[in-house]
Protein backbone atom coordinates (compact mmCIF):
# COMPACT_ATOMS: atom_id res chain seq x y z
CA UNK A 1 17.06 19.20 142.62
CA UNK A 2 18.69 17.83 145.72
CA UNK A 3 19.57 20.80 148.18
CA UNK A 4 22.04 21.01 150.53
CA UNK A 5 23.47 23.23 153.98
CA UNK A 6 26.40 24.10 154.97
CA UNK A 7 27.17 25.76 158.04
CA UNK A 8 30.16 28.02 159.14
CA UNK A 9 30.01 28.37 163.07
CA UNK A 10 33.17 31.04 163.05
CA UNK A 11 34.19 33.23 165.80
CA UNK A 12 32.43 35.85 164.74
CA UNK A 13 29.08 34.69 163.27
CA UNK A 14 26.97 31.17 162.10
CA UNK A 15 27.05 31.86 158.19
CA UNK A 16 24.64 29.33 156.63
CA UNK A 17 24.67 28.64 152.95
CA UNK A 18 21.78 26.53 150.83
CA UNK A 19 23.61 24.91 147.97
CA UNK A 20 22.61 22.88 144.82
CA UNK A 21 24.01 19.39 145.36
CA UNK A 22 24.49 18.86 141.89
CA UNK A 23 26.25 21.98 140.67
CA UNK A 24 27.41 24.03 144.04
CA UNK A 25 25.59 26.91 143.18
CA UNK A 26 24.50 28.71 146.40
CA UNK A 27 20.85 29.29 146.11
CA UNK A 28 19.94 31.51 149.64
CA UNK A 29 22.24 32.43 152.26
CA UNK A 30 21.55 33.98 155.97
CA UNK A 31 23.80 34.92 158.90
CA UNK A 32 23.60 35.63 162.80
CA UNK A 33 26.33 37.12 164.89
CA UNK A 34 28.15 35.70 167.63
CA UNK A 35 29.02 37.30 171.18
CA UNK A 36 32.58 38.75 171.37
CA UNK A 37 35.15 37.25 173.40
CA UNK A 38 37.57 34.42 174.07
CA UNK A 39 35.28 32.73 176.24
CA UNK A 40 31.79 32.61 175.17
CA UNK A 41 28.54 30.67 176.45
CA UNK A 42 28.31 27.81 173.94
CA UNK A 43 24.45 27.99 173.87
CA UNK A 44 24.93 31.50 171.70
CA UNK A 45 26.13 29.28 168.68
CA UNK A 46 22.98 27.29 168.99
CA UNK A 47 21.19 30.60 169.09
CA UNK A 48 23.16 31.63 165.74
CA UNK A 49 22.44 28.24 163.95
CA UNK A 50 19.03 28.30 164.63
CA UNK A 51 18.50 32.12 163.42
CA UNK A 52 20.82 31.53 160.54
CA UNK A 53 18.88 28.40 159.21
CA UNK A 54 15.68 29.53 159.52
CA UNK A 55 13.89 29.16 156.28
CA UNK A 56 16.35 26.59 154.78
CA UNK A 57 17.11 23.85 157.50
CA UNK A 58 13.40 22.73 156.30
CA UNK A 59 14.68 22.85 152.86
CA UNK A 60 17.96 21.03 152.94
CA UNK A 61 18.37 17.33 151.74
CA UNK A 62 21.82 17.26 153.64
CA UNK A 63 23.58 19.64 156.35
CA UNK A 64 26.88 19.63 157.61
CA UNK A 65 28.74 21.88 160.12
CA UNK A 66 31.87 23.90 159.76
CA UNK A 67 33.39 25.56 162.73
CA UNK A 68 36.39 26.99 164.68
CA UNK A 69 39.29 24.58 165.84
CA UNK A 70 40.00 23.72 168.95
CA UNK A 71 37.74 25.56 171.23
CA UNK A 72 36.74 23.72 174.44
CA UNK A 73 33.05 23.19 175.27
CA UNK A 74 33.10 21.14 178.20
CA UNK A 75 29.49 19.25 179.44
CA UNK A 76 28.10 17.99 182.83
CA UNK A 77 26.24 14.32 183.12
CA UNK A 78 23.41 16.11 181.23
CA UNK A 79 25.23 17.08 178.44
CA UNK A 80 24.93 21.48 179.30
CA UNK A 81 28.06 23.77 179.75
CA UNK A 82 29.81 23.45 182.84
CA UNK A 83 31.39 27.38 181.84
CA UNK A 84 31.73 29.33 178.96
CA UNK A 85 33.57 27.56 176.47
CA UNK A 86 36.87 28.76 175.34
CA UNK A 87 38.46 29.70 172.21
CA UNK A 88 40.84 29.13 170.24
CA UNK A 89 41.93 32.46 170.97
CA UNK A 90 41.98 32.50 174.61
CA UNK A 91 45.90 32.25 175.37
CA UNK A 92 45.45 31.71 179.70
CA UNK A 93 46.10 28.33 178.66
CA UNK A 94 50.02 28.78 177.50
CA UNK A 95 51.51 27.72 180.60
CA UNK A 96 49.29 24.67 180.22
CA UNK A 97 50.69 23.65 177.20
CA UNK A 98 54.24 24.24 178.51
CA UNK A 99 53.78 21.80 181.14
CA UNK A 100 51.74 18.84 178.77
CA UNK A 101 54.75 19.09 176.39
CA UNK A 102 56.86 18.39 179.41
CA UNK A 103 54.83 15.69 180.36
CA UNK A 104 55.20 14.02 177.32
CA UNK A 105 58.73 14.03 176.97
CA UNK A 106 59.33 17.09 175.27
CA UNK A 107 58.22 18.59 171.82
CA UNK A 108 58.94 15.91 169.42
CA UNK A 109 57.84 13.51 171.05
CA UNK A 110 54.56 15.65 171.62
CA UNK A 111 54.46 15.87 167.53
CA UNK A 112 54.95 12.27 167.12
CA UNK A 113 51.90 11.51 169.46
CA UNK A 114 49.53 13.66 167.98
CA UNK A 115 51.18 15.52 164.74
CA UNK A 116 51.97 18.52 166.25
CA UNK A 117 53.35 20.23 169.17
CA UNK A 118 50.82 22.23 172.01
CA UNK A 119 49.81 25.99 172.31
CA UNK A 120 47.68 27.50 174.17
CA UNK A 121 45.07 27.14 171.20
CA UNK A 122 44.89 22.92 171.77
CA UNK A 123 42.22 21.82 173.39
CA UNK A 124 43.93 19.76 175.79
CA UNK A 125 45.40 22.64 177.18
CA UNK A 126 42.33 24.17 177.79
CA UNK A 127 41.61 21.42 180.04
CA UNK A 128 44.86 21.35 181.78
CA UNK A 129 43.98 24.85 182.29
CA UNK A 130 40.61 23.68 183.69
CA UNK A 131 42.20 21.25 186.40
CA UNK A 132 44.24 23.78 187.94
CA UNK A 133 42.30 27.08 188.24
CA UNK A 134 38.78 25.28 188.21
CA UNK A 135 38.93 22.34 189.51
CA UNK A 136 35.26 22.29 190.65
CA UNK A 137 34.24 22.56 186.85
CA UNK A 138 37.07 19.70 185.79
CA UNK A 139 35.55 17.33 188.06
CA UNK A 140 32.01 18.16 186.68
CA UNK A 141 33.14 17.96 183.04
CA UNK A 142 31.84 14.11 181.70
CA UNK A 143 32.53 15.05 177.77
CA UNK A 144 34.41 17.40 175.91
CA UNK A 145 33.34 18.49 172.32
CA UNK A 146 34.48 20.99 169.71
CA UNK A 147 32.84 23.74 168.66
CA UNK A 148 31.24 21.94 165.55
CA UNK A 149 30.64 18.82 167.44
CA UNK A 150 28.31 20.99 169.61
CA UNK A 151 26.51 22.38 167.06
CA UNK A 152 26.31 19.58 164.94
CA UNK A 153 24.46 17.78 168.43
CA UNK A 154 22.68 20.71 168.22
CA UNK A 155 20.86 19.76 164.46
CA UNK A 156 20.95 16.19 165.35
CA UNK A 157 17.63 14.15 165.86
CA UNK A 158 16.99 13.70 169.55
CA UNK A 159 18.83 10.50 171.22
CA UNK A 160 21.85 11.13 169.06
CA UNK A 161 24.84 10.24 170.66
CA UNK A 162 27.88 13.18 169.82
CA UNK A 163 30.58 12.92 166.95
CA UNK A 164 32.97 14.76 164.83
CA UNK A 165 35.61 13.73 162.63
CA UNK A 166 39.21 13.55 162.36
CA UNK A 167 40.12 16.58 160.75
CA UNK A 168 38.64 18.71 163.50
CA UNK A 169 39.79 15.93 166.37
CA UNK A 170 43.06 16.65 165.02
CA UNK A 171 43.48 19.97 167.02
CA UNK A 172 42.14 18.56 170.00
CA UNK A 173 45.64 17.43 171.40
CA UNK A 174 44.61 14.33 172.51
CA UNK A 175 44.04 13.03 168.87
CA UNK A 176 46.65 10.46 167.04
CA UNK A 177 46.72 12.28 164.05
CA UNK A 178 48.35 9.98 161.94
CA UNK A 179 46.80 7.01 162.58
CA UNK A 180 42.95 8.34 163.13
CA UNK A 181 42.24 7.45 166.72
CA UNK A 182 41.35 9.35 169.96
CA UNK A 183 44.27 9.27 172.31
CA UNK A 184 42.07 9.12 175.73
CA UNK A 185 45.07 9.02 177.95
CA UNK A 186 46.14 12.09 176.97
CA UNK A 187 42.58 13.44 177.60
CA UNK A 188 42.73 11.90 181.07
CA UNK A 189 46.21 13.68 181.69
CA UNK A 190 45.24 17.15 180.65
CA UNK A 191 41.99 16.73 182.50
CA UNK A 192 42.67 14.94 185.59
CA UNK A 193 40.25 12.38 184.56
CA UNK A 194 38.42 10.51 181.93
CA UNK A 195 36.17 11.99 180.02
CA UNK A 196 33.70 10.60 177.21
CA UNK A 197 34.47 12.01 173.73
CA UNK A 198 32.18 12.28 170.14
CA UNK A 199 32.87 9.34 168.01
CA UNK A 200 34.88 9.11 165.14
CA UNK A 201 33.18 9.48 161.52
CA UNK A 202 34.76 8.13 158.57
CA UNK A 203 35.29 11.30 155.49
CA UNK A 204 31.98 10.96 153.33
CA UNK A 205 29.82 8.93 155.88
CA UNK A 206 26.55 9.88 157.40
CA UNK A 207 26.74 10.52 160.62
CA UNK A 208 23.23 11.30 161.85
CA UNK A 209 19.98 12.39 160.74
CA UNK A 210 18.26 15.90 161.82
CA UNK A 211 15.19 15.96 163.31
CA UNK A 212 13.78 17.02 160.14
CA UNK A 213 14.62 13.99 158.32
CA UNK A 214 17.74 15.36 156.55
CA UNK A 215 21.55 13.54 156.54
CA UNK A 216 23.50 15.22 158.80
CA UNK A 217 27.29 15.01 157.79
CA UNK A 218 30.39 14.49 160.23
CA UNK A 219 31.36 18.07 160.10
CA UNK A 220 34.77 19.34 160.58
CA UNK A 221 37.48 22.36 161.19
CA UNK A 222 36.99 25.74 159.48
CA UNK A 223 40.52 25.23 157.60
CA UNK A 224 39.46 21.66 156.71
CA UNK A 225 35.84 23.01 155.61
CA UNK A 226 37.97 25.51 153.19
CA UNK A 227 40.29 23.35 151.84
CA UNK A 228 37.40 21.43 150.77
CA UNK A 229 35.37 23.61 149.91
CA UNK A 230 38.41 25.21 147.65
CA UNK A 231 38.44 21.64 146.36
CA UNK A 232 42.06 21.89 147.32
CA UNK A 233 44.37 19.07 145.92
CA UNK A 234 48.02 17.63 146.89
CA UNK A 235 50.55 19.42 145.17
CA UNK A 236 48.22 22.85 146.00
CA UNK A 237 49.60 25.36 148.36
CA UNK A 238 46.86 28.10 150.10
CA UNK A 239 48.15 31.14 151.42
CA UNK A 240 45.40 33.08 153.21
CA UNK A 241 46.07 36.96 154.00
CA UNK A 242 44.04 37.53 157.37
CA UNK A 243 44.43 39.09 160.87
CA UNK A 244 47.10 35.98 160.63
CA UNK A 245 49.02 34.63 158.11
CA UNK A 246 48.38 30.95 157.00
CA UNK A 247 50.22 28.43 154.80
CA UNK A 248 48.71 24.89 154.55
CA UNK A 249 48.84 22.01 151.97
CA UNK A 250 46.74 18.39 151.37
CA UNK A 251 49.18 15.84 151.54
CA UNK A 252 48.73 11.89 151.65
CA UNK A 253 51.28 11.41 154.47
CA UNK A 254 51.51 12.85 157.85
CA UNK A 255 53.53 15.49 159.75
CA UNK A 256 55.64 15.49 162.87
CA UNK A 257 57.43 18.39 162.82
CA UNK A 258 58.63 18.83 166.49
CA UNK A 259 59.71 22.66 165.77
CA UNK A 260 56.55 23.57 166.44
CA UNK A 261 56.62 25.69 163.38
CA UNK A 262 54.39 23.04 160.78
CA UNK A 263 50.83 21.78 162.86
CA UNK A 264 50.32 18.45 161.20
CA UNK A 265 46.03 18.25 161.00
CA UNK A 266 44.69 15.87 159.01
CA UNK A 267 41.91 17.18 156.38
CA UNK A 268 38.22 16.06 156.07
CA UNK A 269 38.57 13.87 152.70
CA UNK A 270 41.26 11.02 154.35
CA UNK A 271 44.24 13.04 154.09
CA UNK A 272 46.06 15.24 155.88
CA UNK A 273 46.53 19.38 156.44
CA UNK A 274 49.76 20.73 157.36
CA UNK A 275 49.98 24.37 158.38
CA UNK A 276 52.03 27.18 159.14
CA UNK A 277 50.39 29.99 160.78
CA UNK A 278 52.19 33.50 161.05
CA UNK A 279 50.99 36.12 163.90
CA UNK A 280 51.64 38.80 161.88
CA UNK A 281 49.76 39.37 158.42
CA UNK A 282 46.93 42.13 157.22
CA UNK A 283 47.30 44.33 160.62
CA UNK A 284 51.02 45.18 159.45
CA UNK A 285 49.31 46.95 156.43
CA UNK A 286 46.91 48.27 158.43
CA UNK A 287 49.25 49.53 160.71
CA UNK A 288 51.27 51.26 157.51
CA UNK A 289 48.34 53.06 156.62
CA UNK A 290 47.81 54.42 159.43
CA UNK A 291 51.55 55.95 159.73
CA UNK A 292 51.35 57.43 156.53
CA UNK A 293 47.97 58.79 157.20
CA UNK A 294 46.41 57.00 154.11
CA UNK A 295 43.54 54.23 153.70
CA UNK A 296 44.57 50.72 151.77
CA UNK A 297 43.67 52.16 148.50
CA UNK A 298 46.26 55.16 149.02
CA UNK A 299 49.28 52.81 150.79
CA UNK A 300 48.78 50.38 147.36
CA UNK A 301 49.59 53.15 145.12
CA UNK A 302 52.17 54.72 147.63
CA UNK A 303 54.01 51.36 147.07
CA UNK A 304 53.86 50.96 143.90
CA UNK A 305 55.66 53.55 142.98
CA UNK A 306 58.71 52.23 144.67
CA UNK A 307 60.88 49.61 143.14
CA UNK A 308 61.29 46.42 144.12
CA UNK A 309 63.65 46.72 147.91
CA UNK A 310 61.92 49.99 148.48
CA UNK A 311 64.91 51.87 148.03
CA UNK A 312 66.95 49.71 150.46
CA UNK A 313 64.43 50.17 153.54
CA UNK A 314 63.71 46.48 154.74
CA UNK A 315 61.05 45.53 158.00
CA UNK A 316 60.82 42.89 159.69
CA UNK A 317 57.25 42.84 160.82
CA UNK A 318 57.36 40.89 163.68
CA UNK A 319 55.07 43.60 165.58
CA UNK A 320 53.38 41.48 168.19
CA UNK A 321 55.46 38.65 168.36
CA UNK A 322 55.80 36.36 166.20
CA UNK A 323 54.63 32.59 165.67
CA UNK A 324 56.98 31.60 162.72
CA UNK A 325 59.71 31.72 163.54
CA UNK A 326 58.65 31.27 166.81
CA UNK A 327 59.15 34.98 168.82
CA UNK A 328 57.16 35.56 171.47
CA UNK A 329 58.59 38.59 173.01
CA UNK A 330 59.99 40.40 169.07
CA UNK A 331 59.25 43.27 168.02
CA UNK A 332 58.85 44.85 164.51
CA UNK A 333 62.59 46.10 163.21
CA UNK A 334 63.22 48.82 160.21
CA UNK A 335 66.04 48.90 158.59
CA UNK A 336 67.92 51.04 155.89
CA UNK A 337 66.51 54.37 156.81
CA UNK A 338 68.13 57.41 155.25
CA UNK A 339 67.43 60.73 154.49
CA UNK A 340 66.40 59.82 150.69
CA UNK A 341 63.64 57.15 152.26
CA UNK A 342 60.38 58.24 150.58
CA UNK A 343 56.91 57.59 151.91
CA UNK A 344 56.69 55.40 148.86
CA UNK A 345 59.28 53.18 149.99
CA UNK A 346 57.82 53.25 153.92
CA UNK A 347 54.86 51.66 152.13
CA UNK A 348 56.27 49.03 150.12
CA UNK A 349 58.68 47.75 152.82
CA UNK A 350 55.43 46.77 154.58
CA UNK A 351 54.07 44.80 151.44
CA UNK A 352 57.49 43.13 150.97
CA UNK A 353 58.14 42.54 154.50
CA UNK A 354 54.27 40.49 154.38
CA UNK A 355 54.54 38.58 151.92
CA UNK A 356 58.07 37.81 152.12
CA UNK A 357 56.97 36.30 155.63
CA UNK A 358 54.37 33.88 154.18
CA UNK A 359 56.89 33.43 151.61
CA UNK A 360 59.36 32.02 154.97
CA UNK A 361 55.74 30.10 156.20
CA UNK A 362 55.09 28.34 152.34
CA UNK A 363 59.01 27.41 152.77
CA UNK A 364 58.52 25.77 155.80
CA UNK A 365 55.54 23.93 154.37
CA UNK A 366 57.38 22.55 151.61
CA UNK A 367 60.56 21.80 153.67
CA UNK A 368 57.62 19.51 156.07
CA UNK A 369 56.72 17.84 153.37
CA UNK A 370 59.00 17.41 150.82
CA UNK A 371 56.90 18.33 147.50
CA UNK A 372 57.38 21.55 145.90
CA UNK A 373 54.07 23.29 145.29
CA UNK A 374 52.42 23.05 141.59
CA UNK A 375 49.86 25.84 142.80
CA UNK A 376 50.34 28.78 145.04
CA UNK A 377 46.90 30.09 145.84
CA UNK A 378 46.23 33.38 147.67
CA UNK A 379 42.55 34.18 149.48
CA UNK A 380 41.88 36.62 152.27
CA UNK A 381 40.80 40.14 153.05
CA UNK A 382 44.37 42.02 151.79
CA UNK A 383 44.22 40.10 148.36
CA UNK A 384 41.64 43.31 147.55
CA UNK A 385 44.85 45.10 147.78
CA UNK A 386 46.19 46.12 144.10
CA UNK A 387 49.35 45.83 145.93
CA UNK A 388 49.64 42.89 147.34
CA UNK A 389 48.07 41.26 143.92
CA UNK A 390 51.07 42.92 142.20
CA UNK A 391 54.06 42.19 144.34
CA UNK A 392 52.99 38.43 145.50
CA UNK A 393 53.76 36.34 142.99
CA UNK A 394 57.36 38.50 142.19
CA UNK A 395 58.40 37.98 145.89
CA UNK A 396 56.68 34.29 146.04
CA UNK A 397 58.50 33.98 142.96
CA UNK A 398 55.79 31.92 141.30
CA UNK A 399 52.55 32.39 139.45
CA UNK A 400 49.64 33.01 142.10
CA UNK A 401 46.05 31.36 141.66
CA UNK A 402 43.93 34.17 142.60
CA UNK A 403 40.28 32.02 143.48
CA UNK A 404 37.02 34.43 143.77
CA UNK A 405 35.80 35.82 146.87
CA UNK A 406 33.49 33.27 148.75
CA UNK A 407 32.20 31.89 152.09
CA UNK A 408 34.81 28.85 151.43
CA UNK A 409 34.32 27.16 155.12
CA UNK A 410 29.98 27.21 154.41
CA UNK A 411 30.91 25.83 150.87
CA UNK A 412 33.02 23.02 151.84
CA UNK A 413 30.29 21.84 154.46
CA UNK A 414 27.58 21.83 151.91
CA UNK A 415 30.17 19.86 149.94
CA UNK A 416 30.56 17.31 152.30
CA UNK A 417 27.03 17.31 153.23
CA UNK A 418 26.64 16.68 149.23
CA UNK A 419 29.31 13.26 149.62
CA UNK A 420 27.54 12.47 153.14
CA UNK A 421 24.05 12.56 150.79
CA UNK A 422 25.31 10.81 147.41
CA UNK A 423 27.28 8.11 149.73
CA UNK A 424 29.84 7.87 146.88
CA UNK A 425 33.82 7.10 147.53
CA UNK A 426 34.46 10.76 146.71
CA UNK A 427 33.42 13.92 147.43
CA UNK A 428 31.65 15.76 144.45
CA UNK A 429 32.86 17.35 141.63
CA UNK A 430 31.33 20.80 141.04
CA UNK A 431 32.43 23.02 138.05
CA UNK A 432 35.17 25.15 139.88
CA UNK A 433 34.95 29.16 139.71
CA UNK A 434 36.99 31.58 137.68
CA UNK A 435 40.42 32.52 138.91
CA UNK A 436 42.55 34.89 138.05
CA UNK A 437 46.33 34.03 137.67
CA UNK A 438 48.95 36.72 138.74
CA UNK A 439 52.08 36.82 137.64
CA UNK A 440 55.66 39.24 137.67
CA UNK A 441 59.27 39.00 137.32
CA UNK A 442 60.52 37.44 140.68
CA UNK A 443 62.38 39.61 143.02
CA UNK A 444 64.66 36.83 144.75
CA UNK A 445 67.05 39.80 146.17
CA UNK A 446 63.74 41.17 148.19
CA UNK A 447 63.89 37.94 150.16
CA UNK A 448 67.38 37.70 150.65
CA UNK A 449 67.64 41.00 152.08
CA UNK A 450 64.76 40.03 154.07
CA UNK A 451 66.40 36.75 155.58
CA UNK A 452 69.71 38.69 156.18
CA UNK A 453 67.68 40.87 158.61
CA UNK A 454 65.73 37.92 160.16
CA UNK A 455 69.15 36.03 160.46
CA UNK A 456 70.87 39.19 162.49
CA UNK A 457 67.47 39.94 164.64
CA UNK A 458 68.45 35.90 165.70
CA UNK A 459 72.18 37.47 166.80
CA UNK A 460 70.00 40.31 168.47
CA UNK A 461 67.86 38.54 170.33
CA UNK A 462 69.95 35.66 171.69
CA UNK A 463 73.38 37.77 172.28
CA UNK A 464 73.31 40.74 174.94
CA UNK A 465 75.07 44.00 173.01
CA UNK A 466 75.94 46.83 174.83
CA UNK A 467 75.15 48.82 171.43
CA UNK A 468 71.85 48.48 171.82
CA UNK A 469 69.60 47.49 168.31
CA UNK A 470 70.16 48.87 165.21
């Protein structure tokens, strides 16, 4: 029996899992914390990956790397951190991206260079960041990996020069997403300079060995790892229900959407992996519950035993900020309070007002590229909610594929570590899990009350009024 490792270097933690090749059973599974922080010494992931694979590097076959998008580690001549690396999450970099879009004539034209348009999350803002409040560190920085790249070095056999692949380069910023080739230009203008970068390796191909002996795989993005480690197909639609709210899709044909509002990746399996990400997700329930004085279990059954509009009381939960639609400076509006409002309605309002925001971000997915979903699937934290798995697929207004809970990013690099080993023109096939399939009457007049209030908050926001909000 062939075995196989897959690695998720996260924010948080290095989750390693050892993985049948043949059937994707998970066999032994460790995991090591990370610091805390938006900008964290690079060497701690090493750290992690080393603690976390103790006891099964030695027993892998194959190993491949999952990790965080976009996070800048930049390296000296001798290949060590000139600074702590930062993350996706650091945002000092916003002004950064402001001024690249600029540069590069302005946000569609920034989308059709590299699929999508900058935030302060690109990499290439990061570095633009880098040239003008460090400058001393910019001139030292000779390459710039990823996250995964770095870690993937890391488990490499000594000599090996770095890679990574093109899902993952995809968030970089200085990436030609649609075409599969590094864009060093664009490197050299967010820098100041050139720079060397990982090479390029192909979806299924080996890309080193470890110093073990084993095939190390290309690695790629932590949504890319999912997506294939969800075995996620065009036509498929994945909503995940986190701190943020994400929509993304395989398709065979690229993105440019110069809103901003669809990032246009491209996947680890030759495709591509457009996205819409939402600010605002799980921490509006949380925030609910703690209102009402209630834990999740307690605001589920408060809402459901409201009807569907919560007795006329609609939210838009655009608490801090908002991404889509893009909102920087919003804040969260209620509306239809009277003295009838129960605390059962205050509860589902936030449920409706969720999910009839990812129901806005799967909209704008389909509206990017032009195929209507055949699956809705639903993963994240809040899916435990009885709520949530009762009201999504009557405001999605479609049947929702509810998969099992797993360590999807780990899975889907043992799965590629699996193609990497069996060097076949597709990834494996493993027997997929049990779902469970939700379903309810839709509620299409939730979402149109929903839009109406969006659609005025637009009047609000972009027209002074001298009486004040409503």
């Amino acid at each position: 029996m062939a075995l196989i490792l897959g690695l998720d270097s996260s924010t948080q933690s290095t989750k390693a899992l050892l993985v049948d090749a043949d059937t994707g059973e998970v066999v032994d599974a460790r995991t090591a914390p990370h610091p805390p922080g938006t900008e964290v010494d690079p060497k701690a992931w090493l750290a992690a990956a080393d603690d976390a694979t103790a006891g099964l590097l030695e027993r892998a076959d194959a190993v491949a790397v999952g990790g965080q998008q976009h996070g800048m580690v930049a390296l000296d001549d001798e290949r060590a951190p000139v600074r702590d690396a930062l993350l996706w999450n650091d945002t000092r970099s916003a002004d950064a991206a402001r001024d690249l879009i600029a540069e590069m004539g302005g946000p569609q034209a920034c989308a059709d260079a590299i699929g999508s348009v900058l935030v302060a999350s690109f990499t290439s803002s990061k570095l633009r960041w880098l040239r003008d409040h460090e400058p001393e560190h910019a001139v030292a920085t000779t390459t710039v990996l990823l996250p995964h790249d770095f870690v993937s070095h890391h488990l490499a056999a000594p000599g090996t020069e770095p890679f990574t692949d093109r899902g993952d380069a995809s968030g970089t910023g200085y990436f030609a997403t649609a075409i599969g080739q590094w864009r060093p230009d664009l490197l050299e203008q967010a820098l100041g300079h050139s720079a060397r970068l990982p090479r390029i390796v192909a979806p299924g191909h080996t890309a080193a060995e470890t110093s073990g002996g084993a095939v190390l795989a290309g690695g790629t993005g932590d949504n890319m790892a999912a997506a294939l480690g969800m075995a996620l197909r065009p036509g498929d639609v994945l909503v995940s229900v986190g701190t943020s709210g994400v929509a993304s899709a395989i398709s065979t044909t690229p993105v440019a959407d110069g809103a901003g509002v669809v990032t246009g990746f491209a996947d680890a399996s030759g495709g591509f992996l457009p996205m819409v990400t939402t600010m605002n997700a799980a921490g509006i329930l949380d925030l609910q519950a703690r209102w009402l004085g209630v834990d999740h279990d307690e605001l589920a059954a408060l809402a459901l035993q409201s009807a569907p509009g919560a007795g006329g009381v609609t939210l838009l939960p655009y608490y801090g900020g908002e991404r889509t639609p893009n909102r920087p400076d919003a804040v969260g509006t209620w509306t239809g309070l009277t003295p009838r409002t129960t605390r059962a309605d205050l509860a589902r309002a936030a449920y409706e007002a969720l999910l009839c925001s990812l129901a806005d971000a799967v909209d704008r997915l389909v509206a990017a590229t032009g195929a209507q979903p055949q699956r809705v699937l639903m993963v994240g934290g809040a899916t435990k909610s009885a709520a949530l798995r009762e009201l999504a697929p009557a405001v999605l207004g479609c049947p929702v594929v509810l998969p099992p809970p797993g360590e999807y990013v780990a899975l889907g690099a043992a799965r590629q570590a699996a193609w990497a080993l069996a060097g076949s023109a597709e990834p494996p096939t493993w027997p997929a899990p049990e779902t469970t399939v939700l379903e309810a009457d839709p509620t299409p007049h939730v979402r149109e009350v929903y839009a109406d209030l969006r659609a005025r908050t637009d009047t609000w926001t972009t027209t002074p009024s001298t009486e004040g909000t409503p």
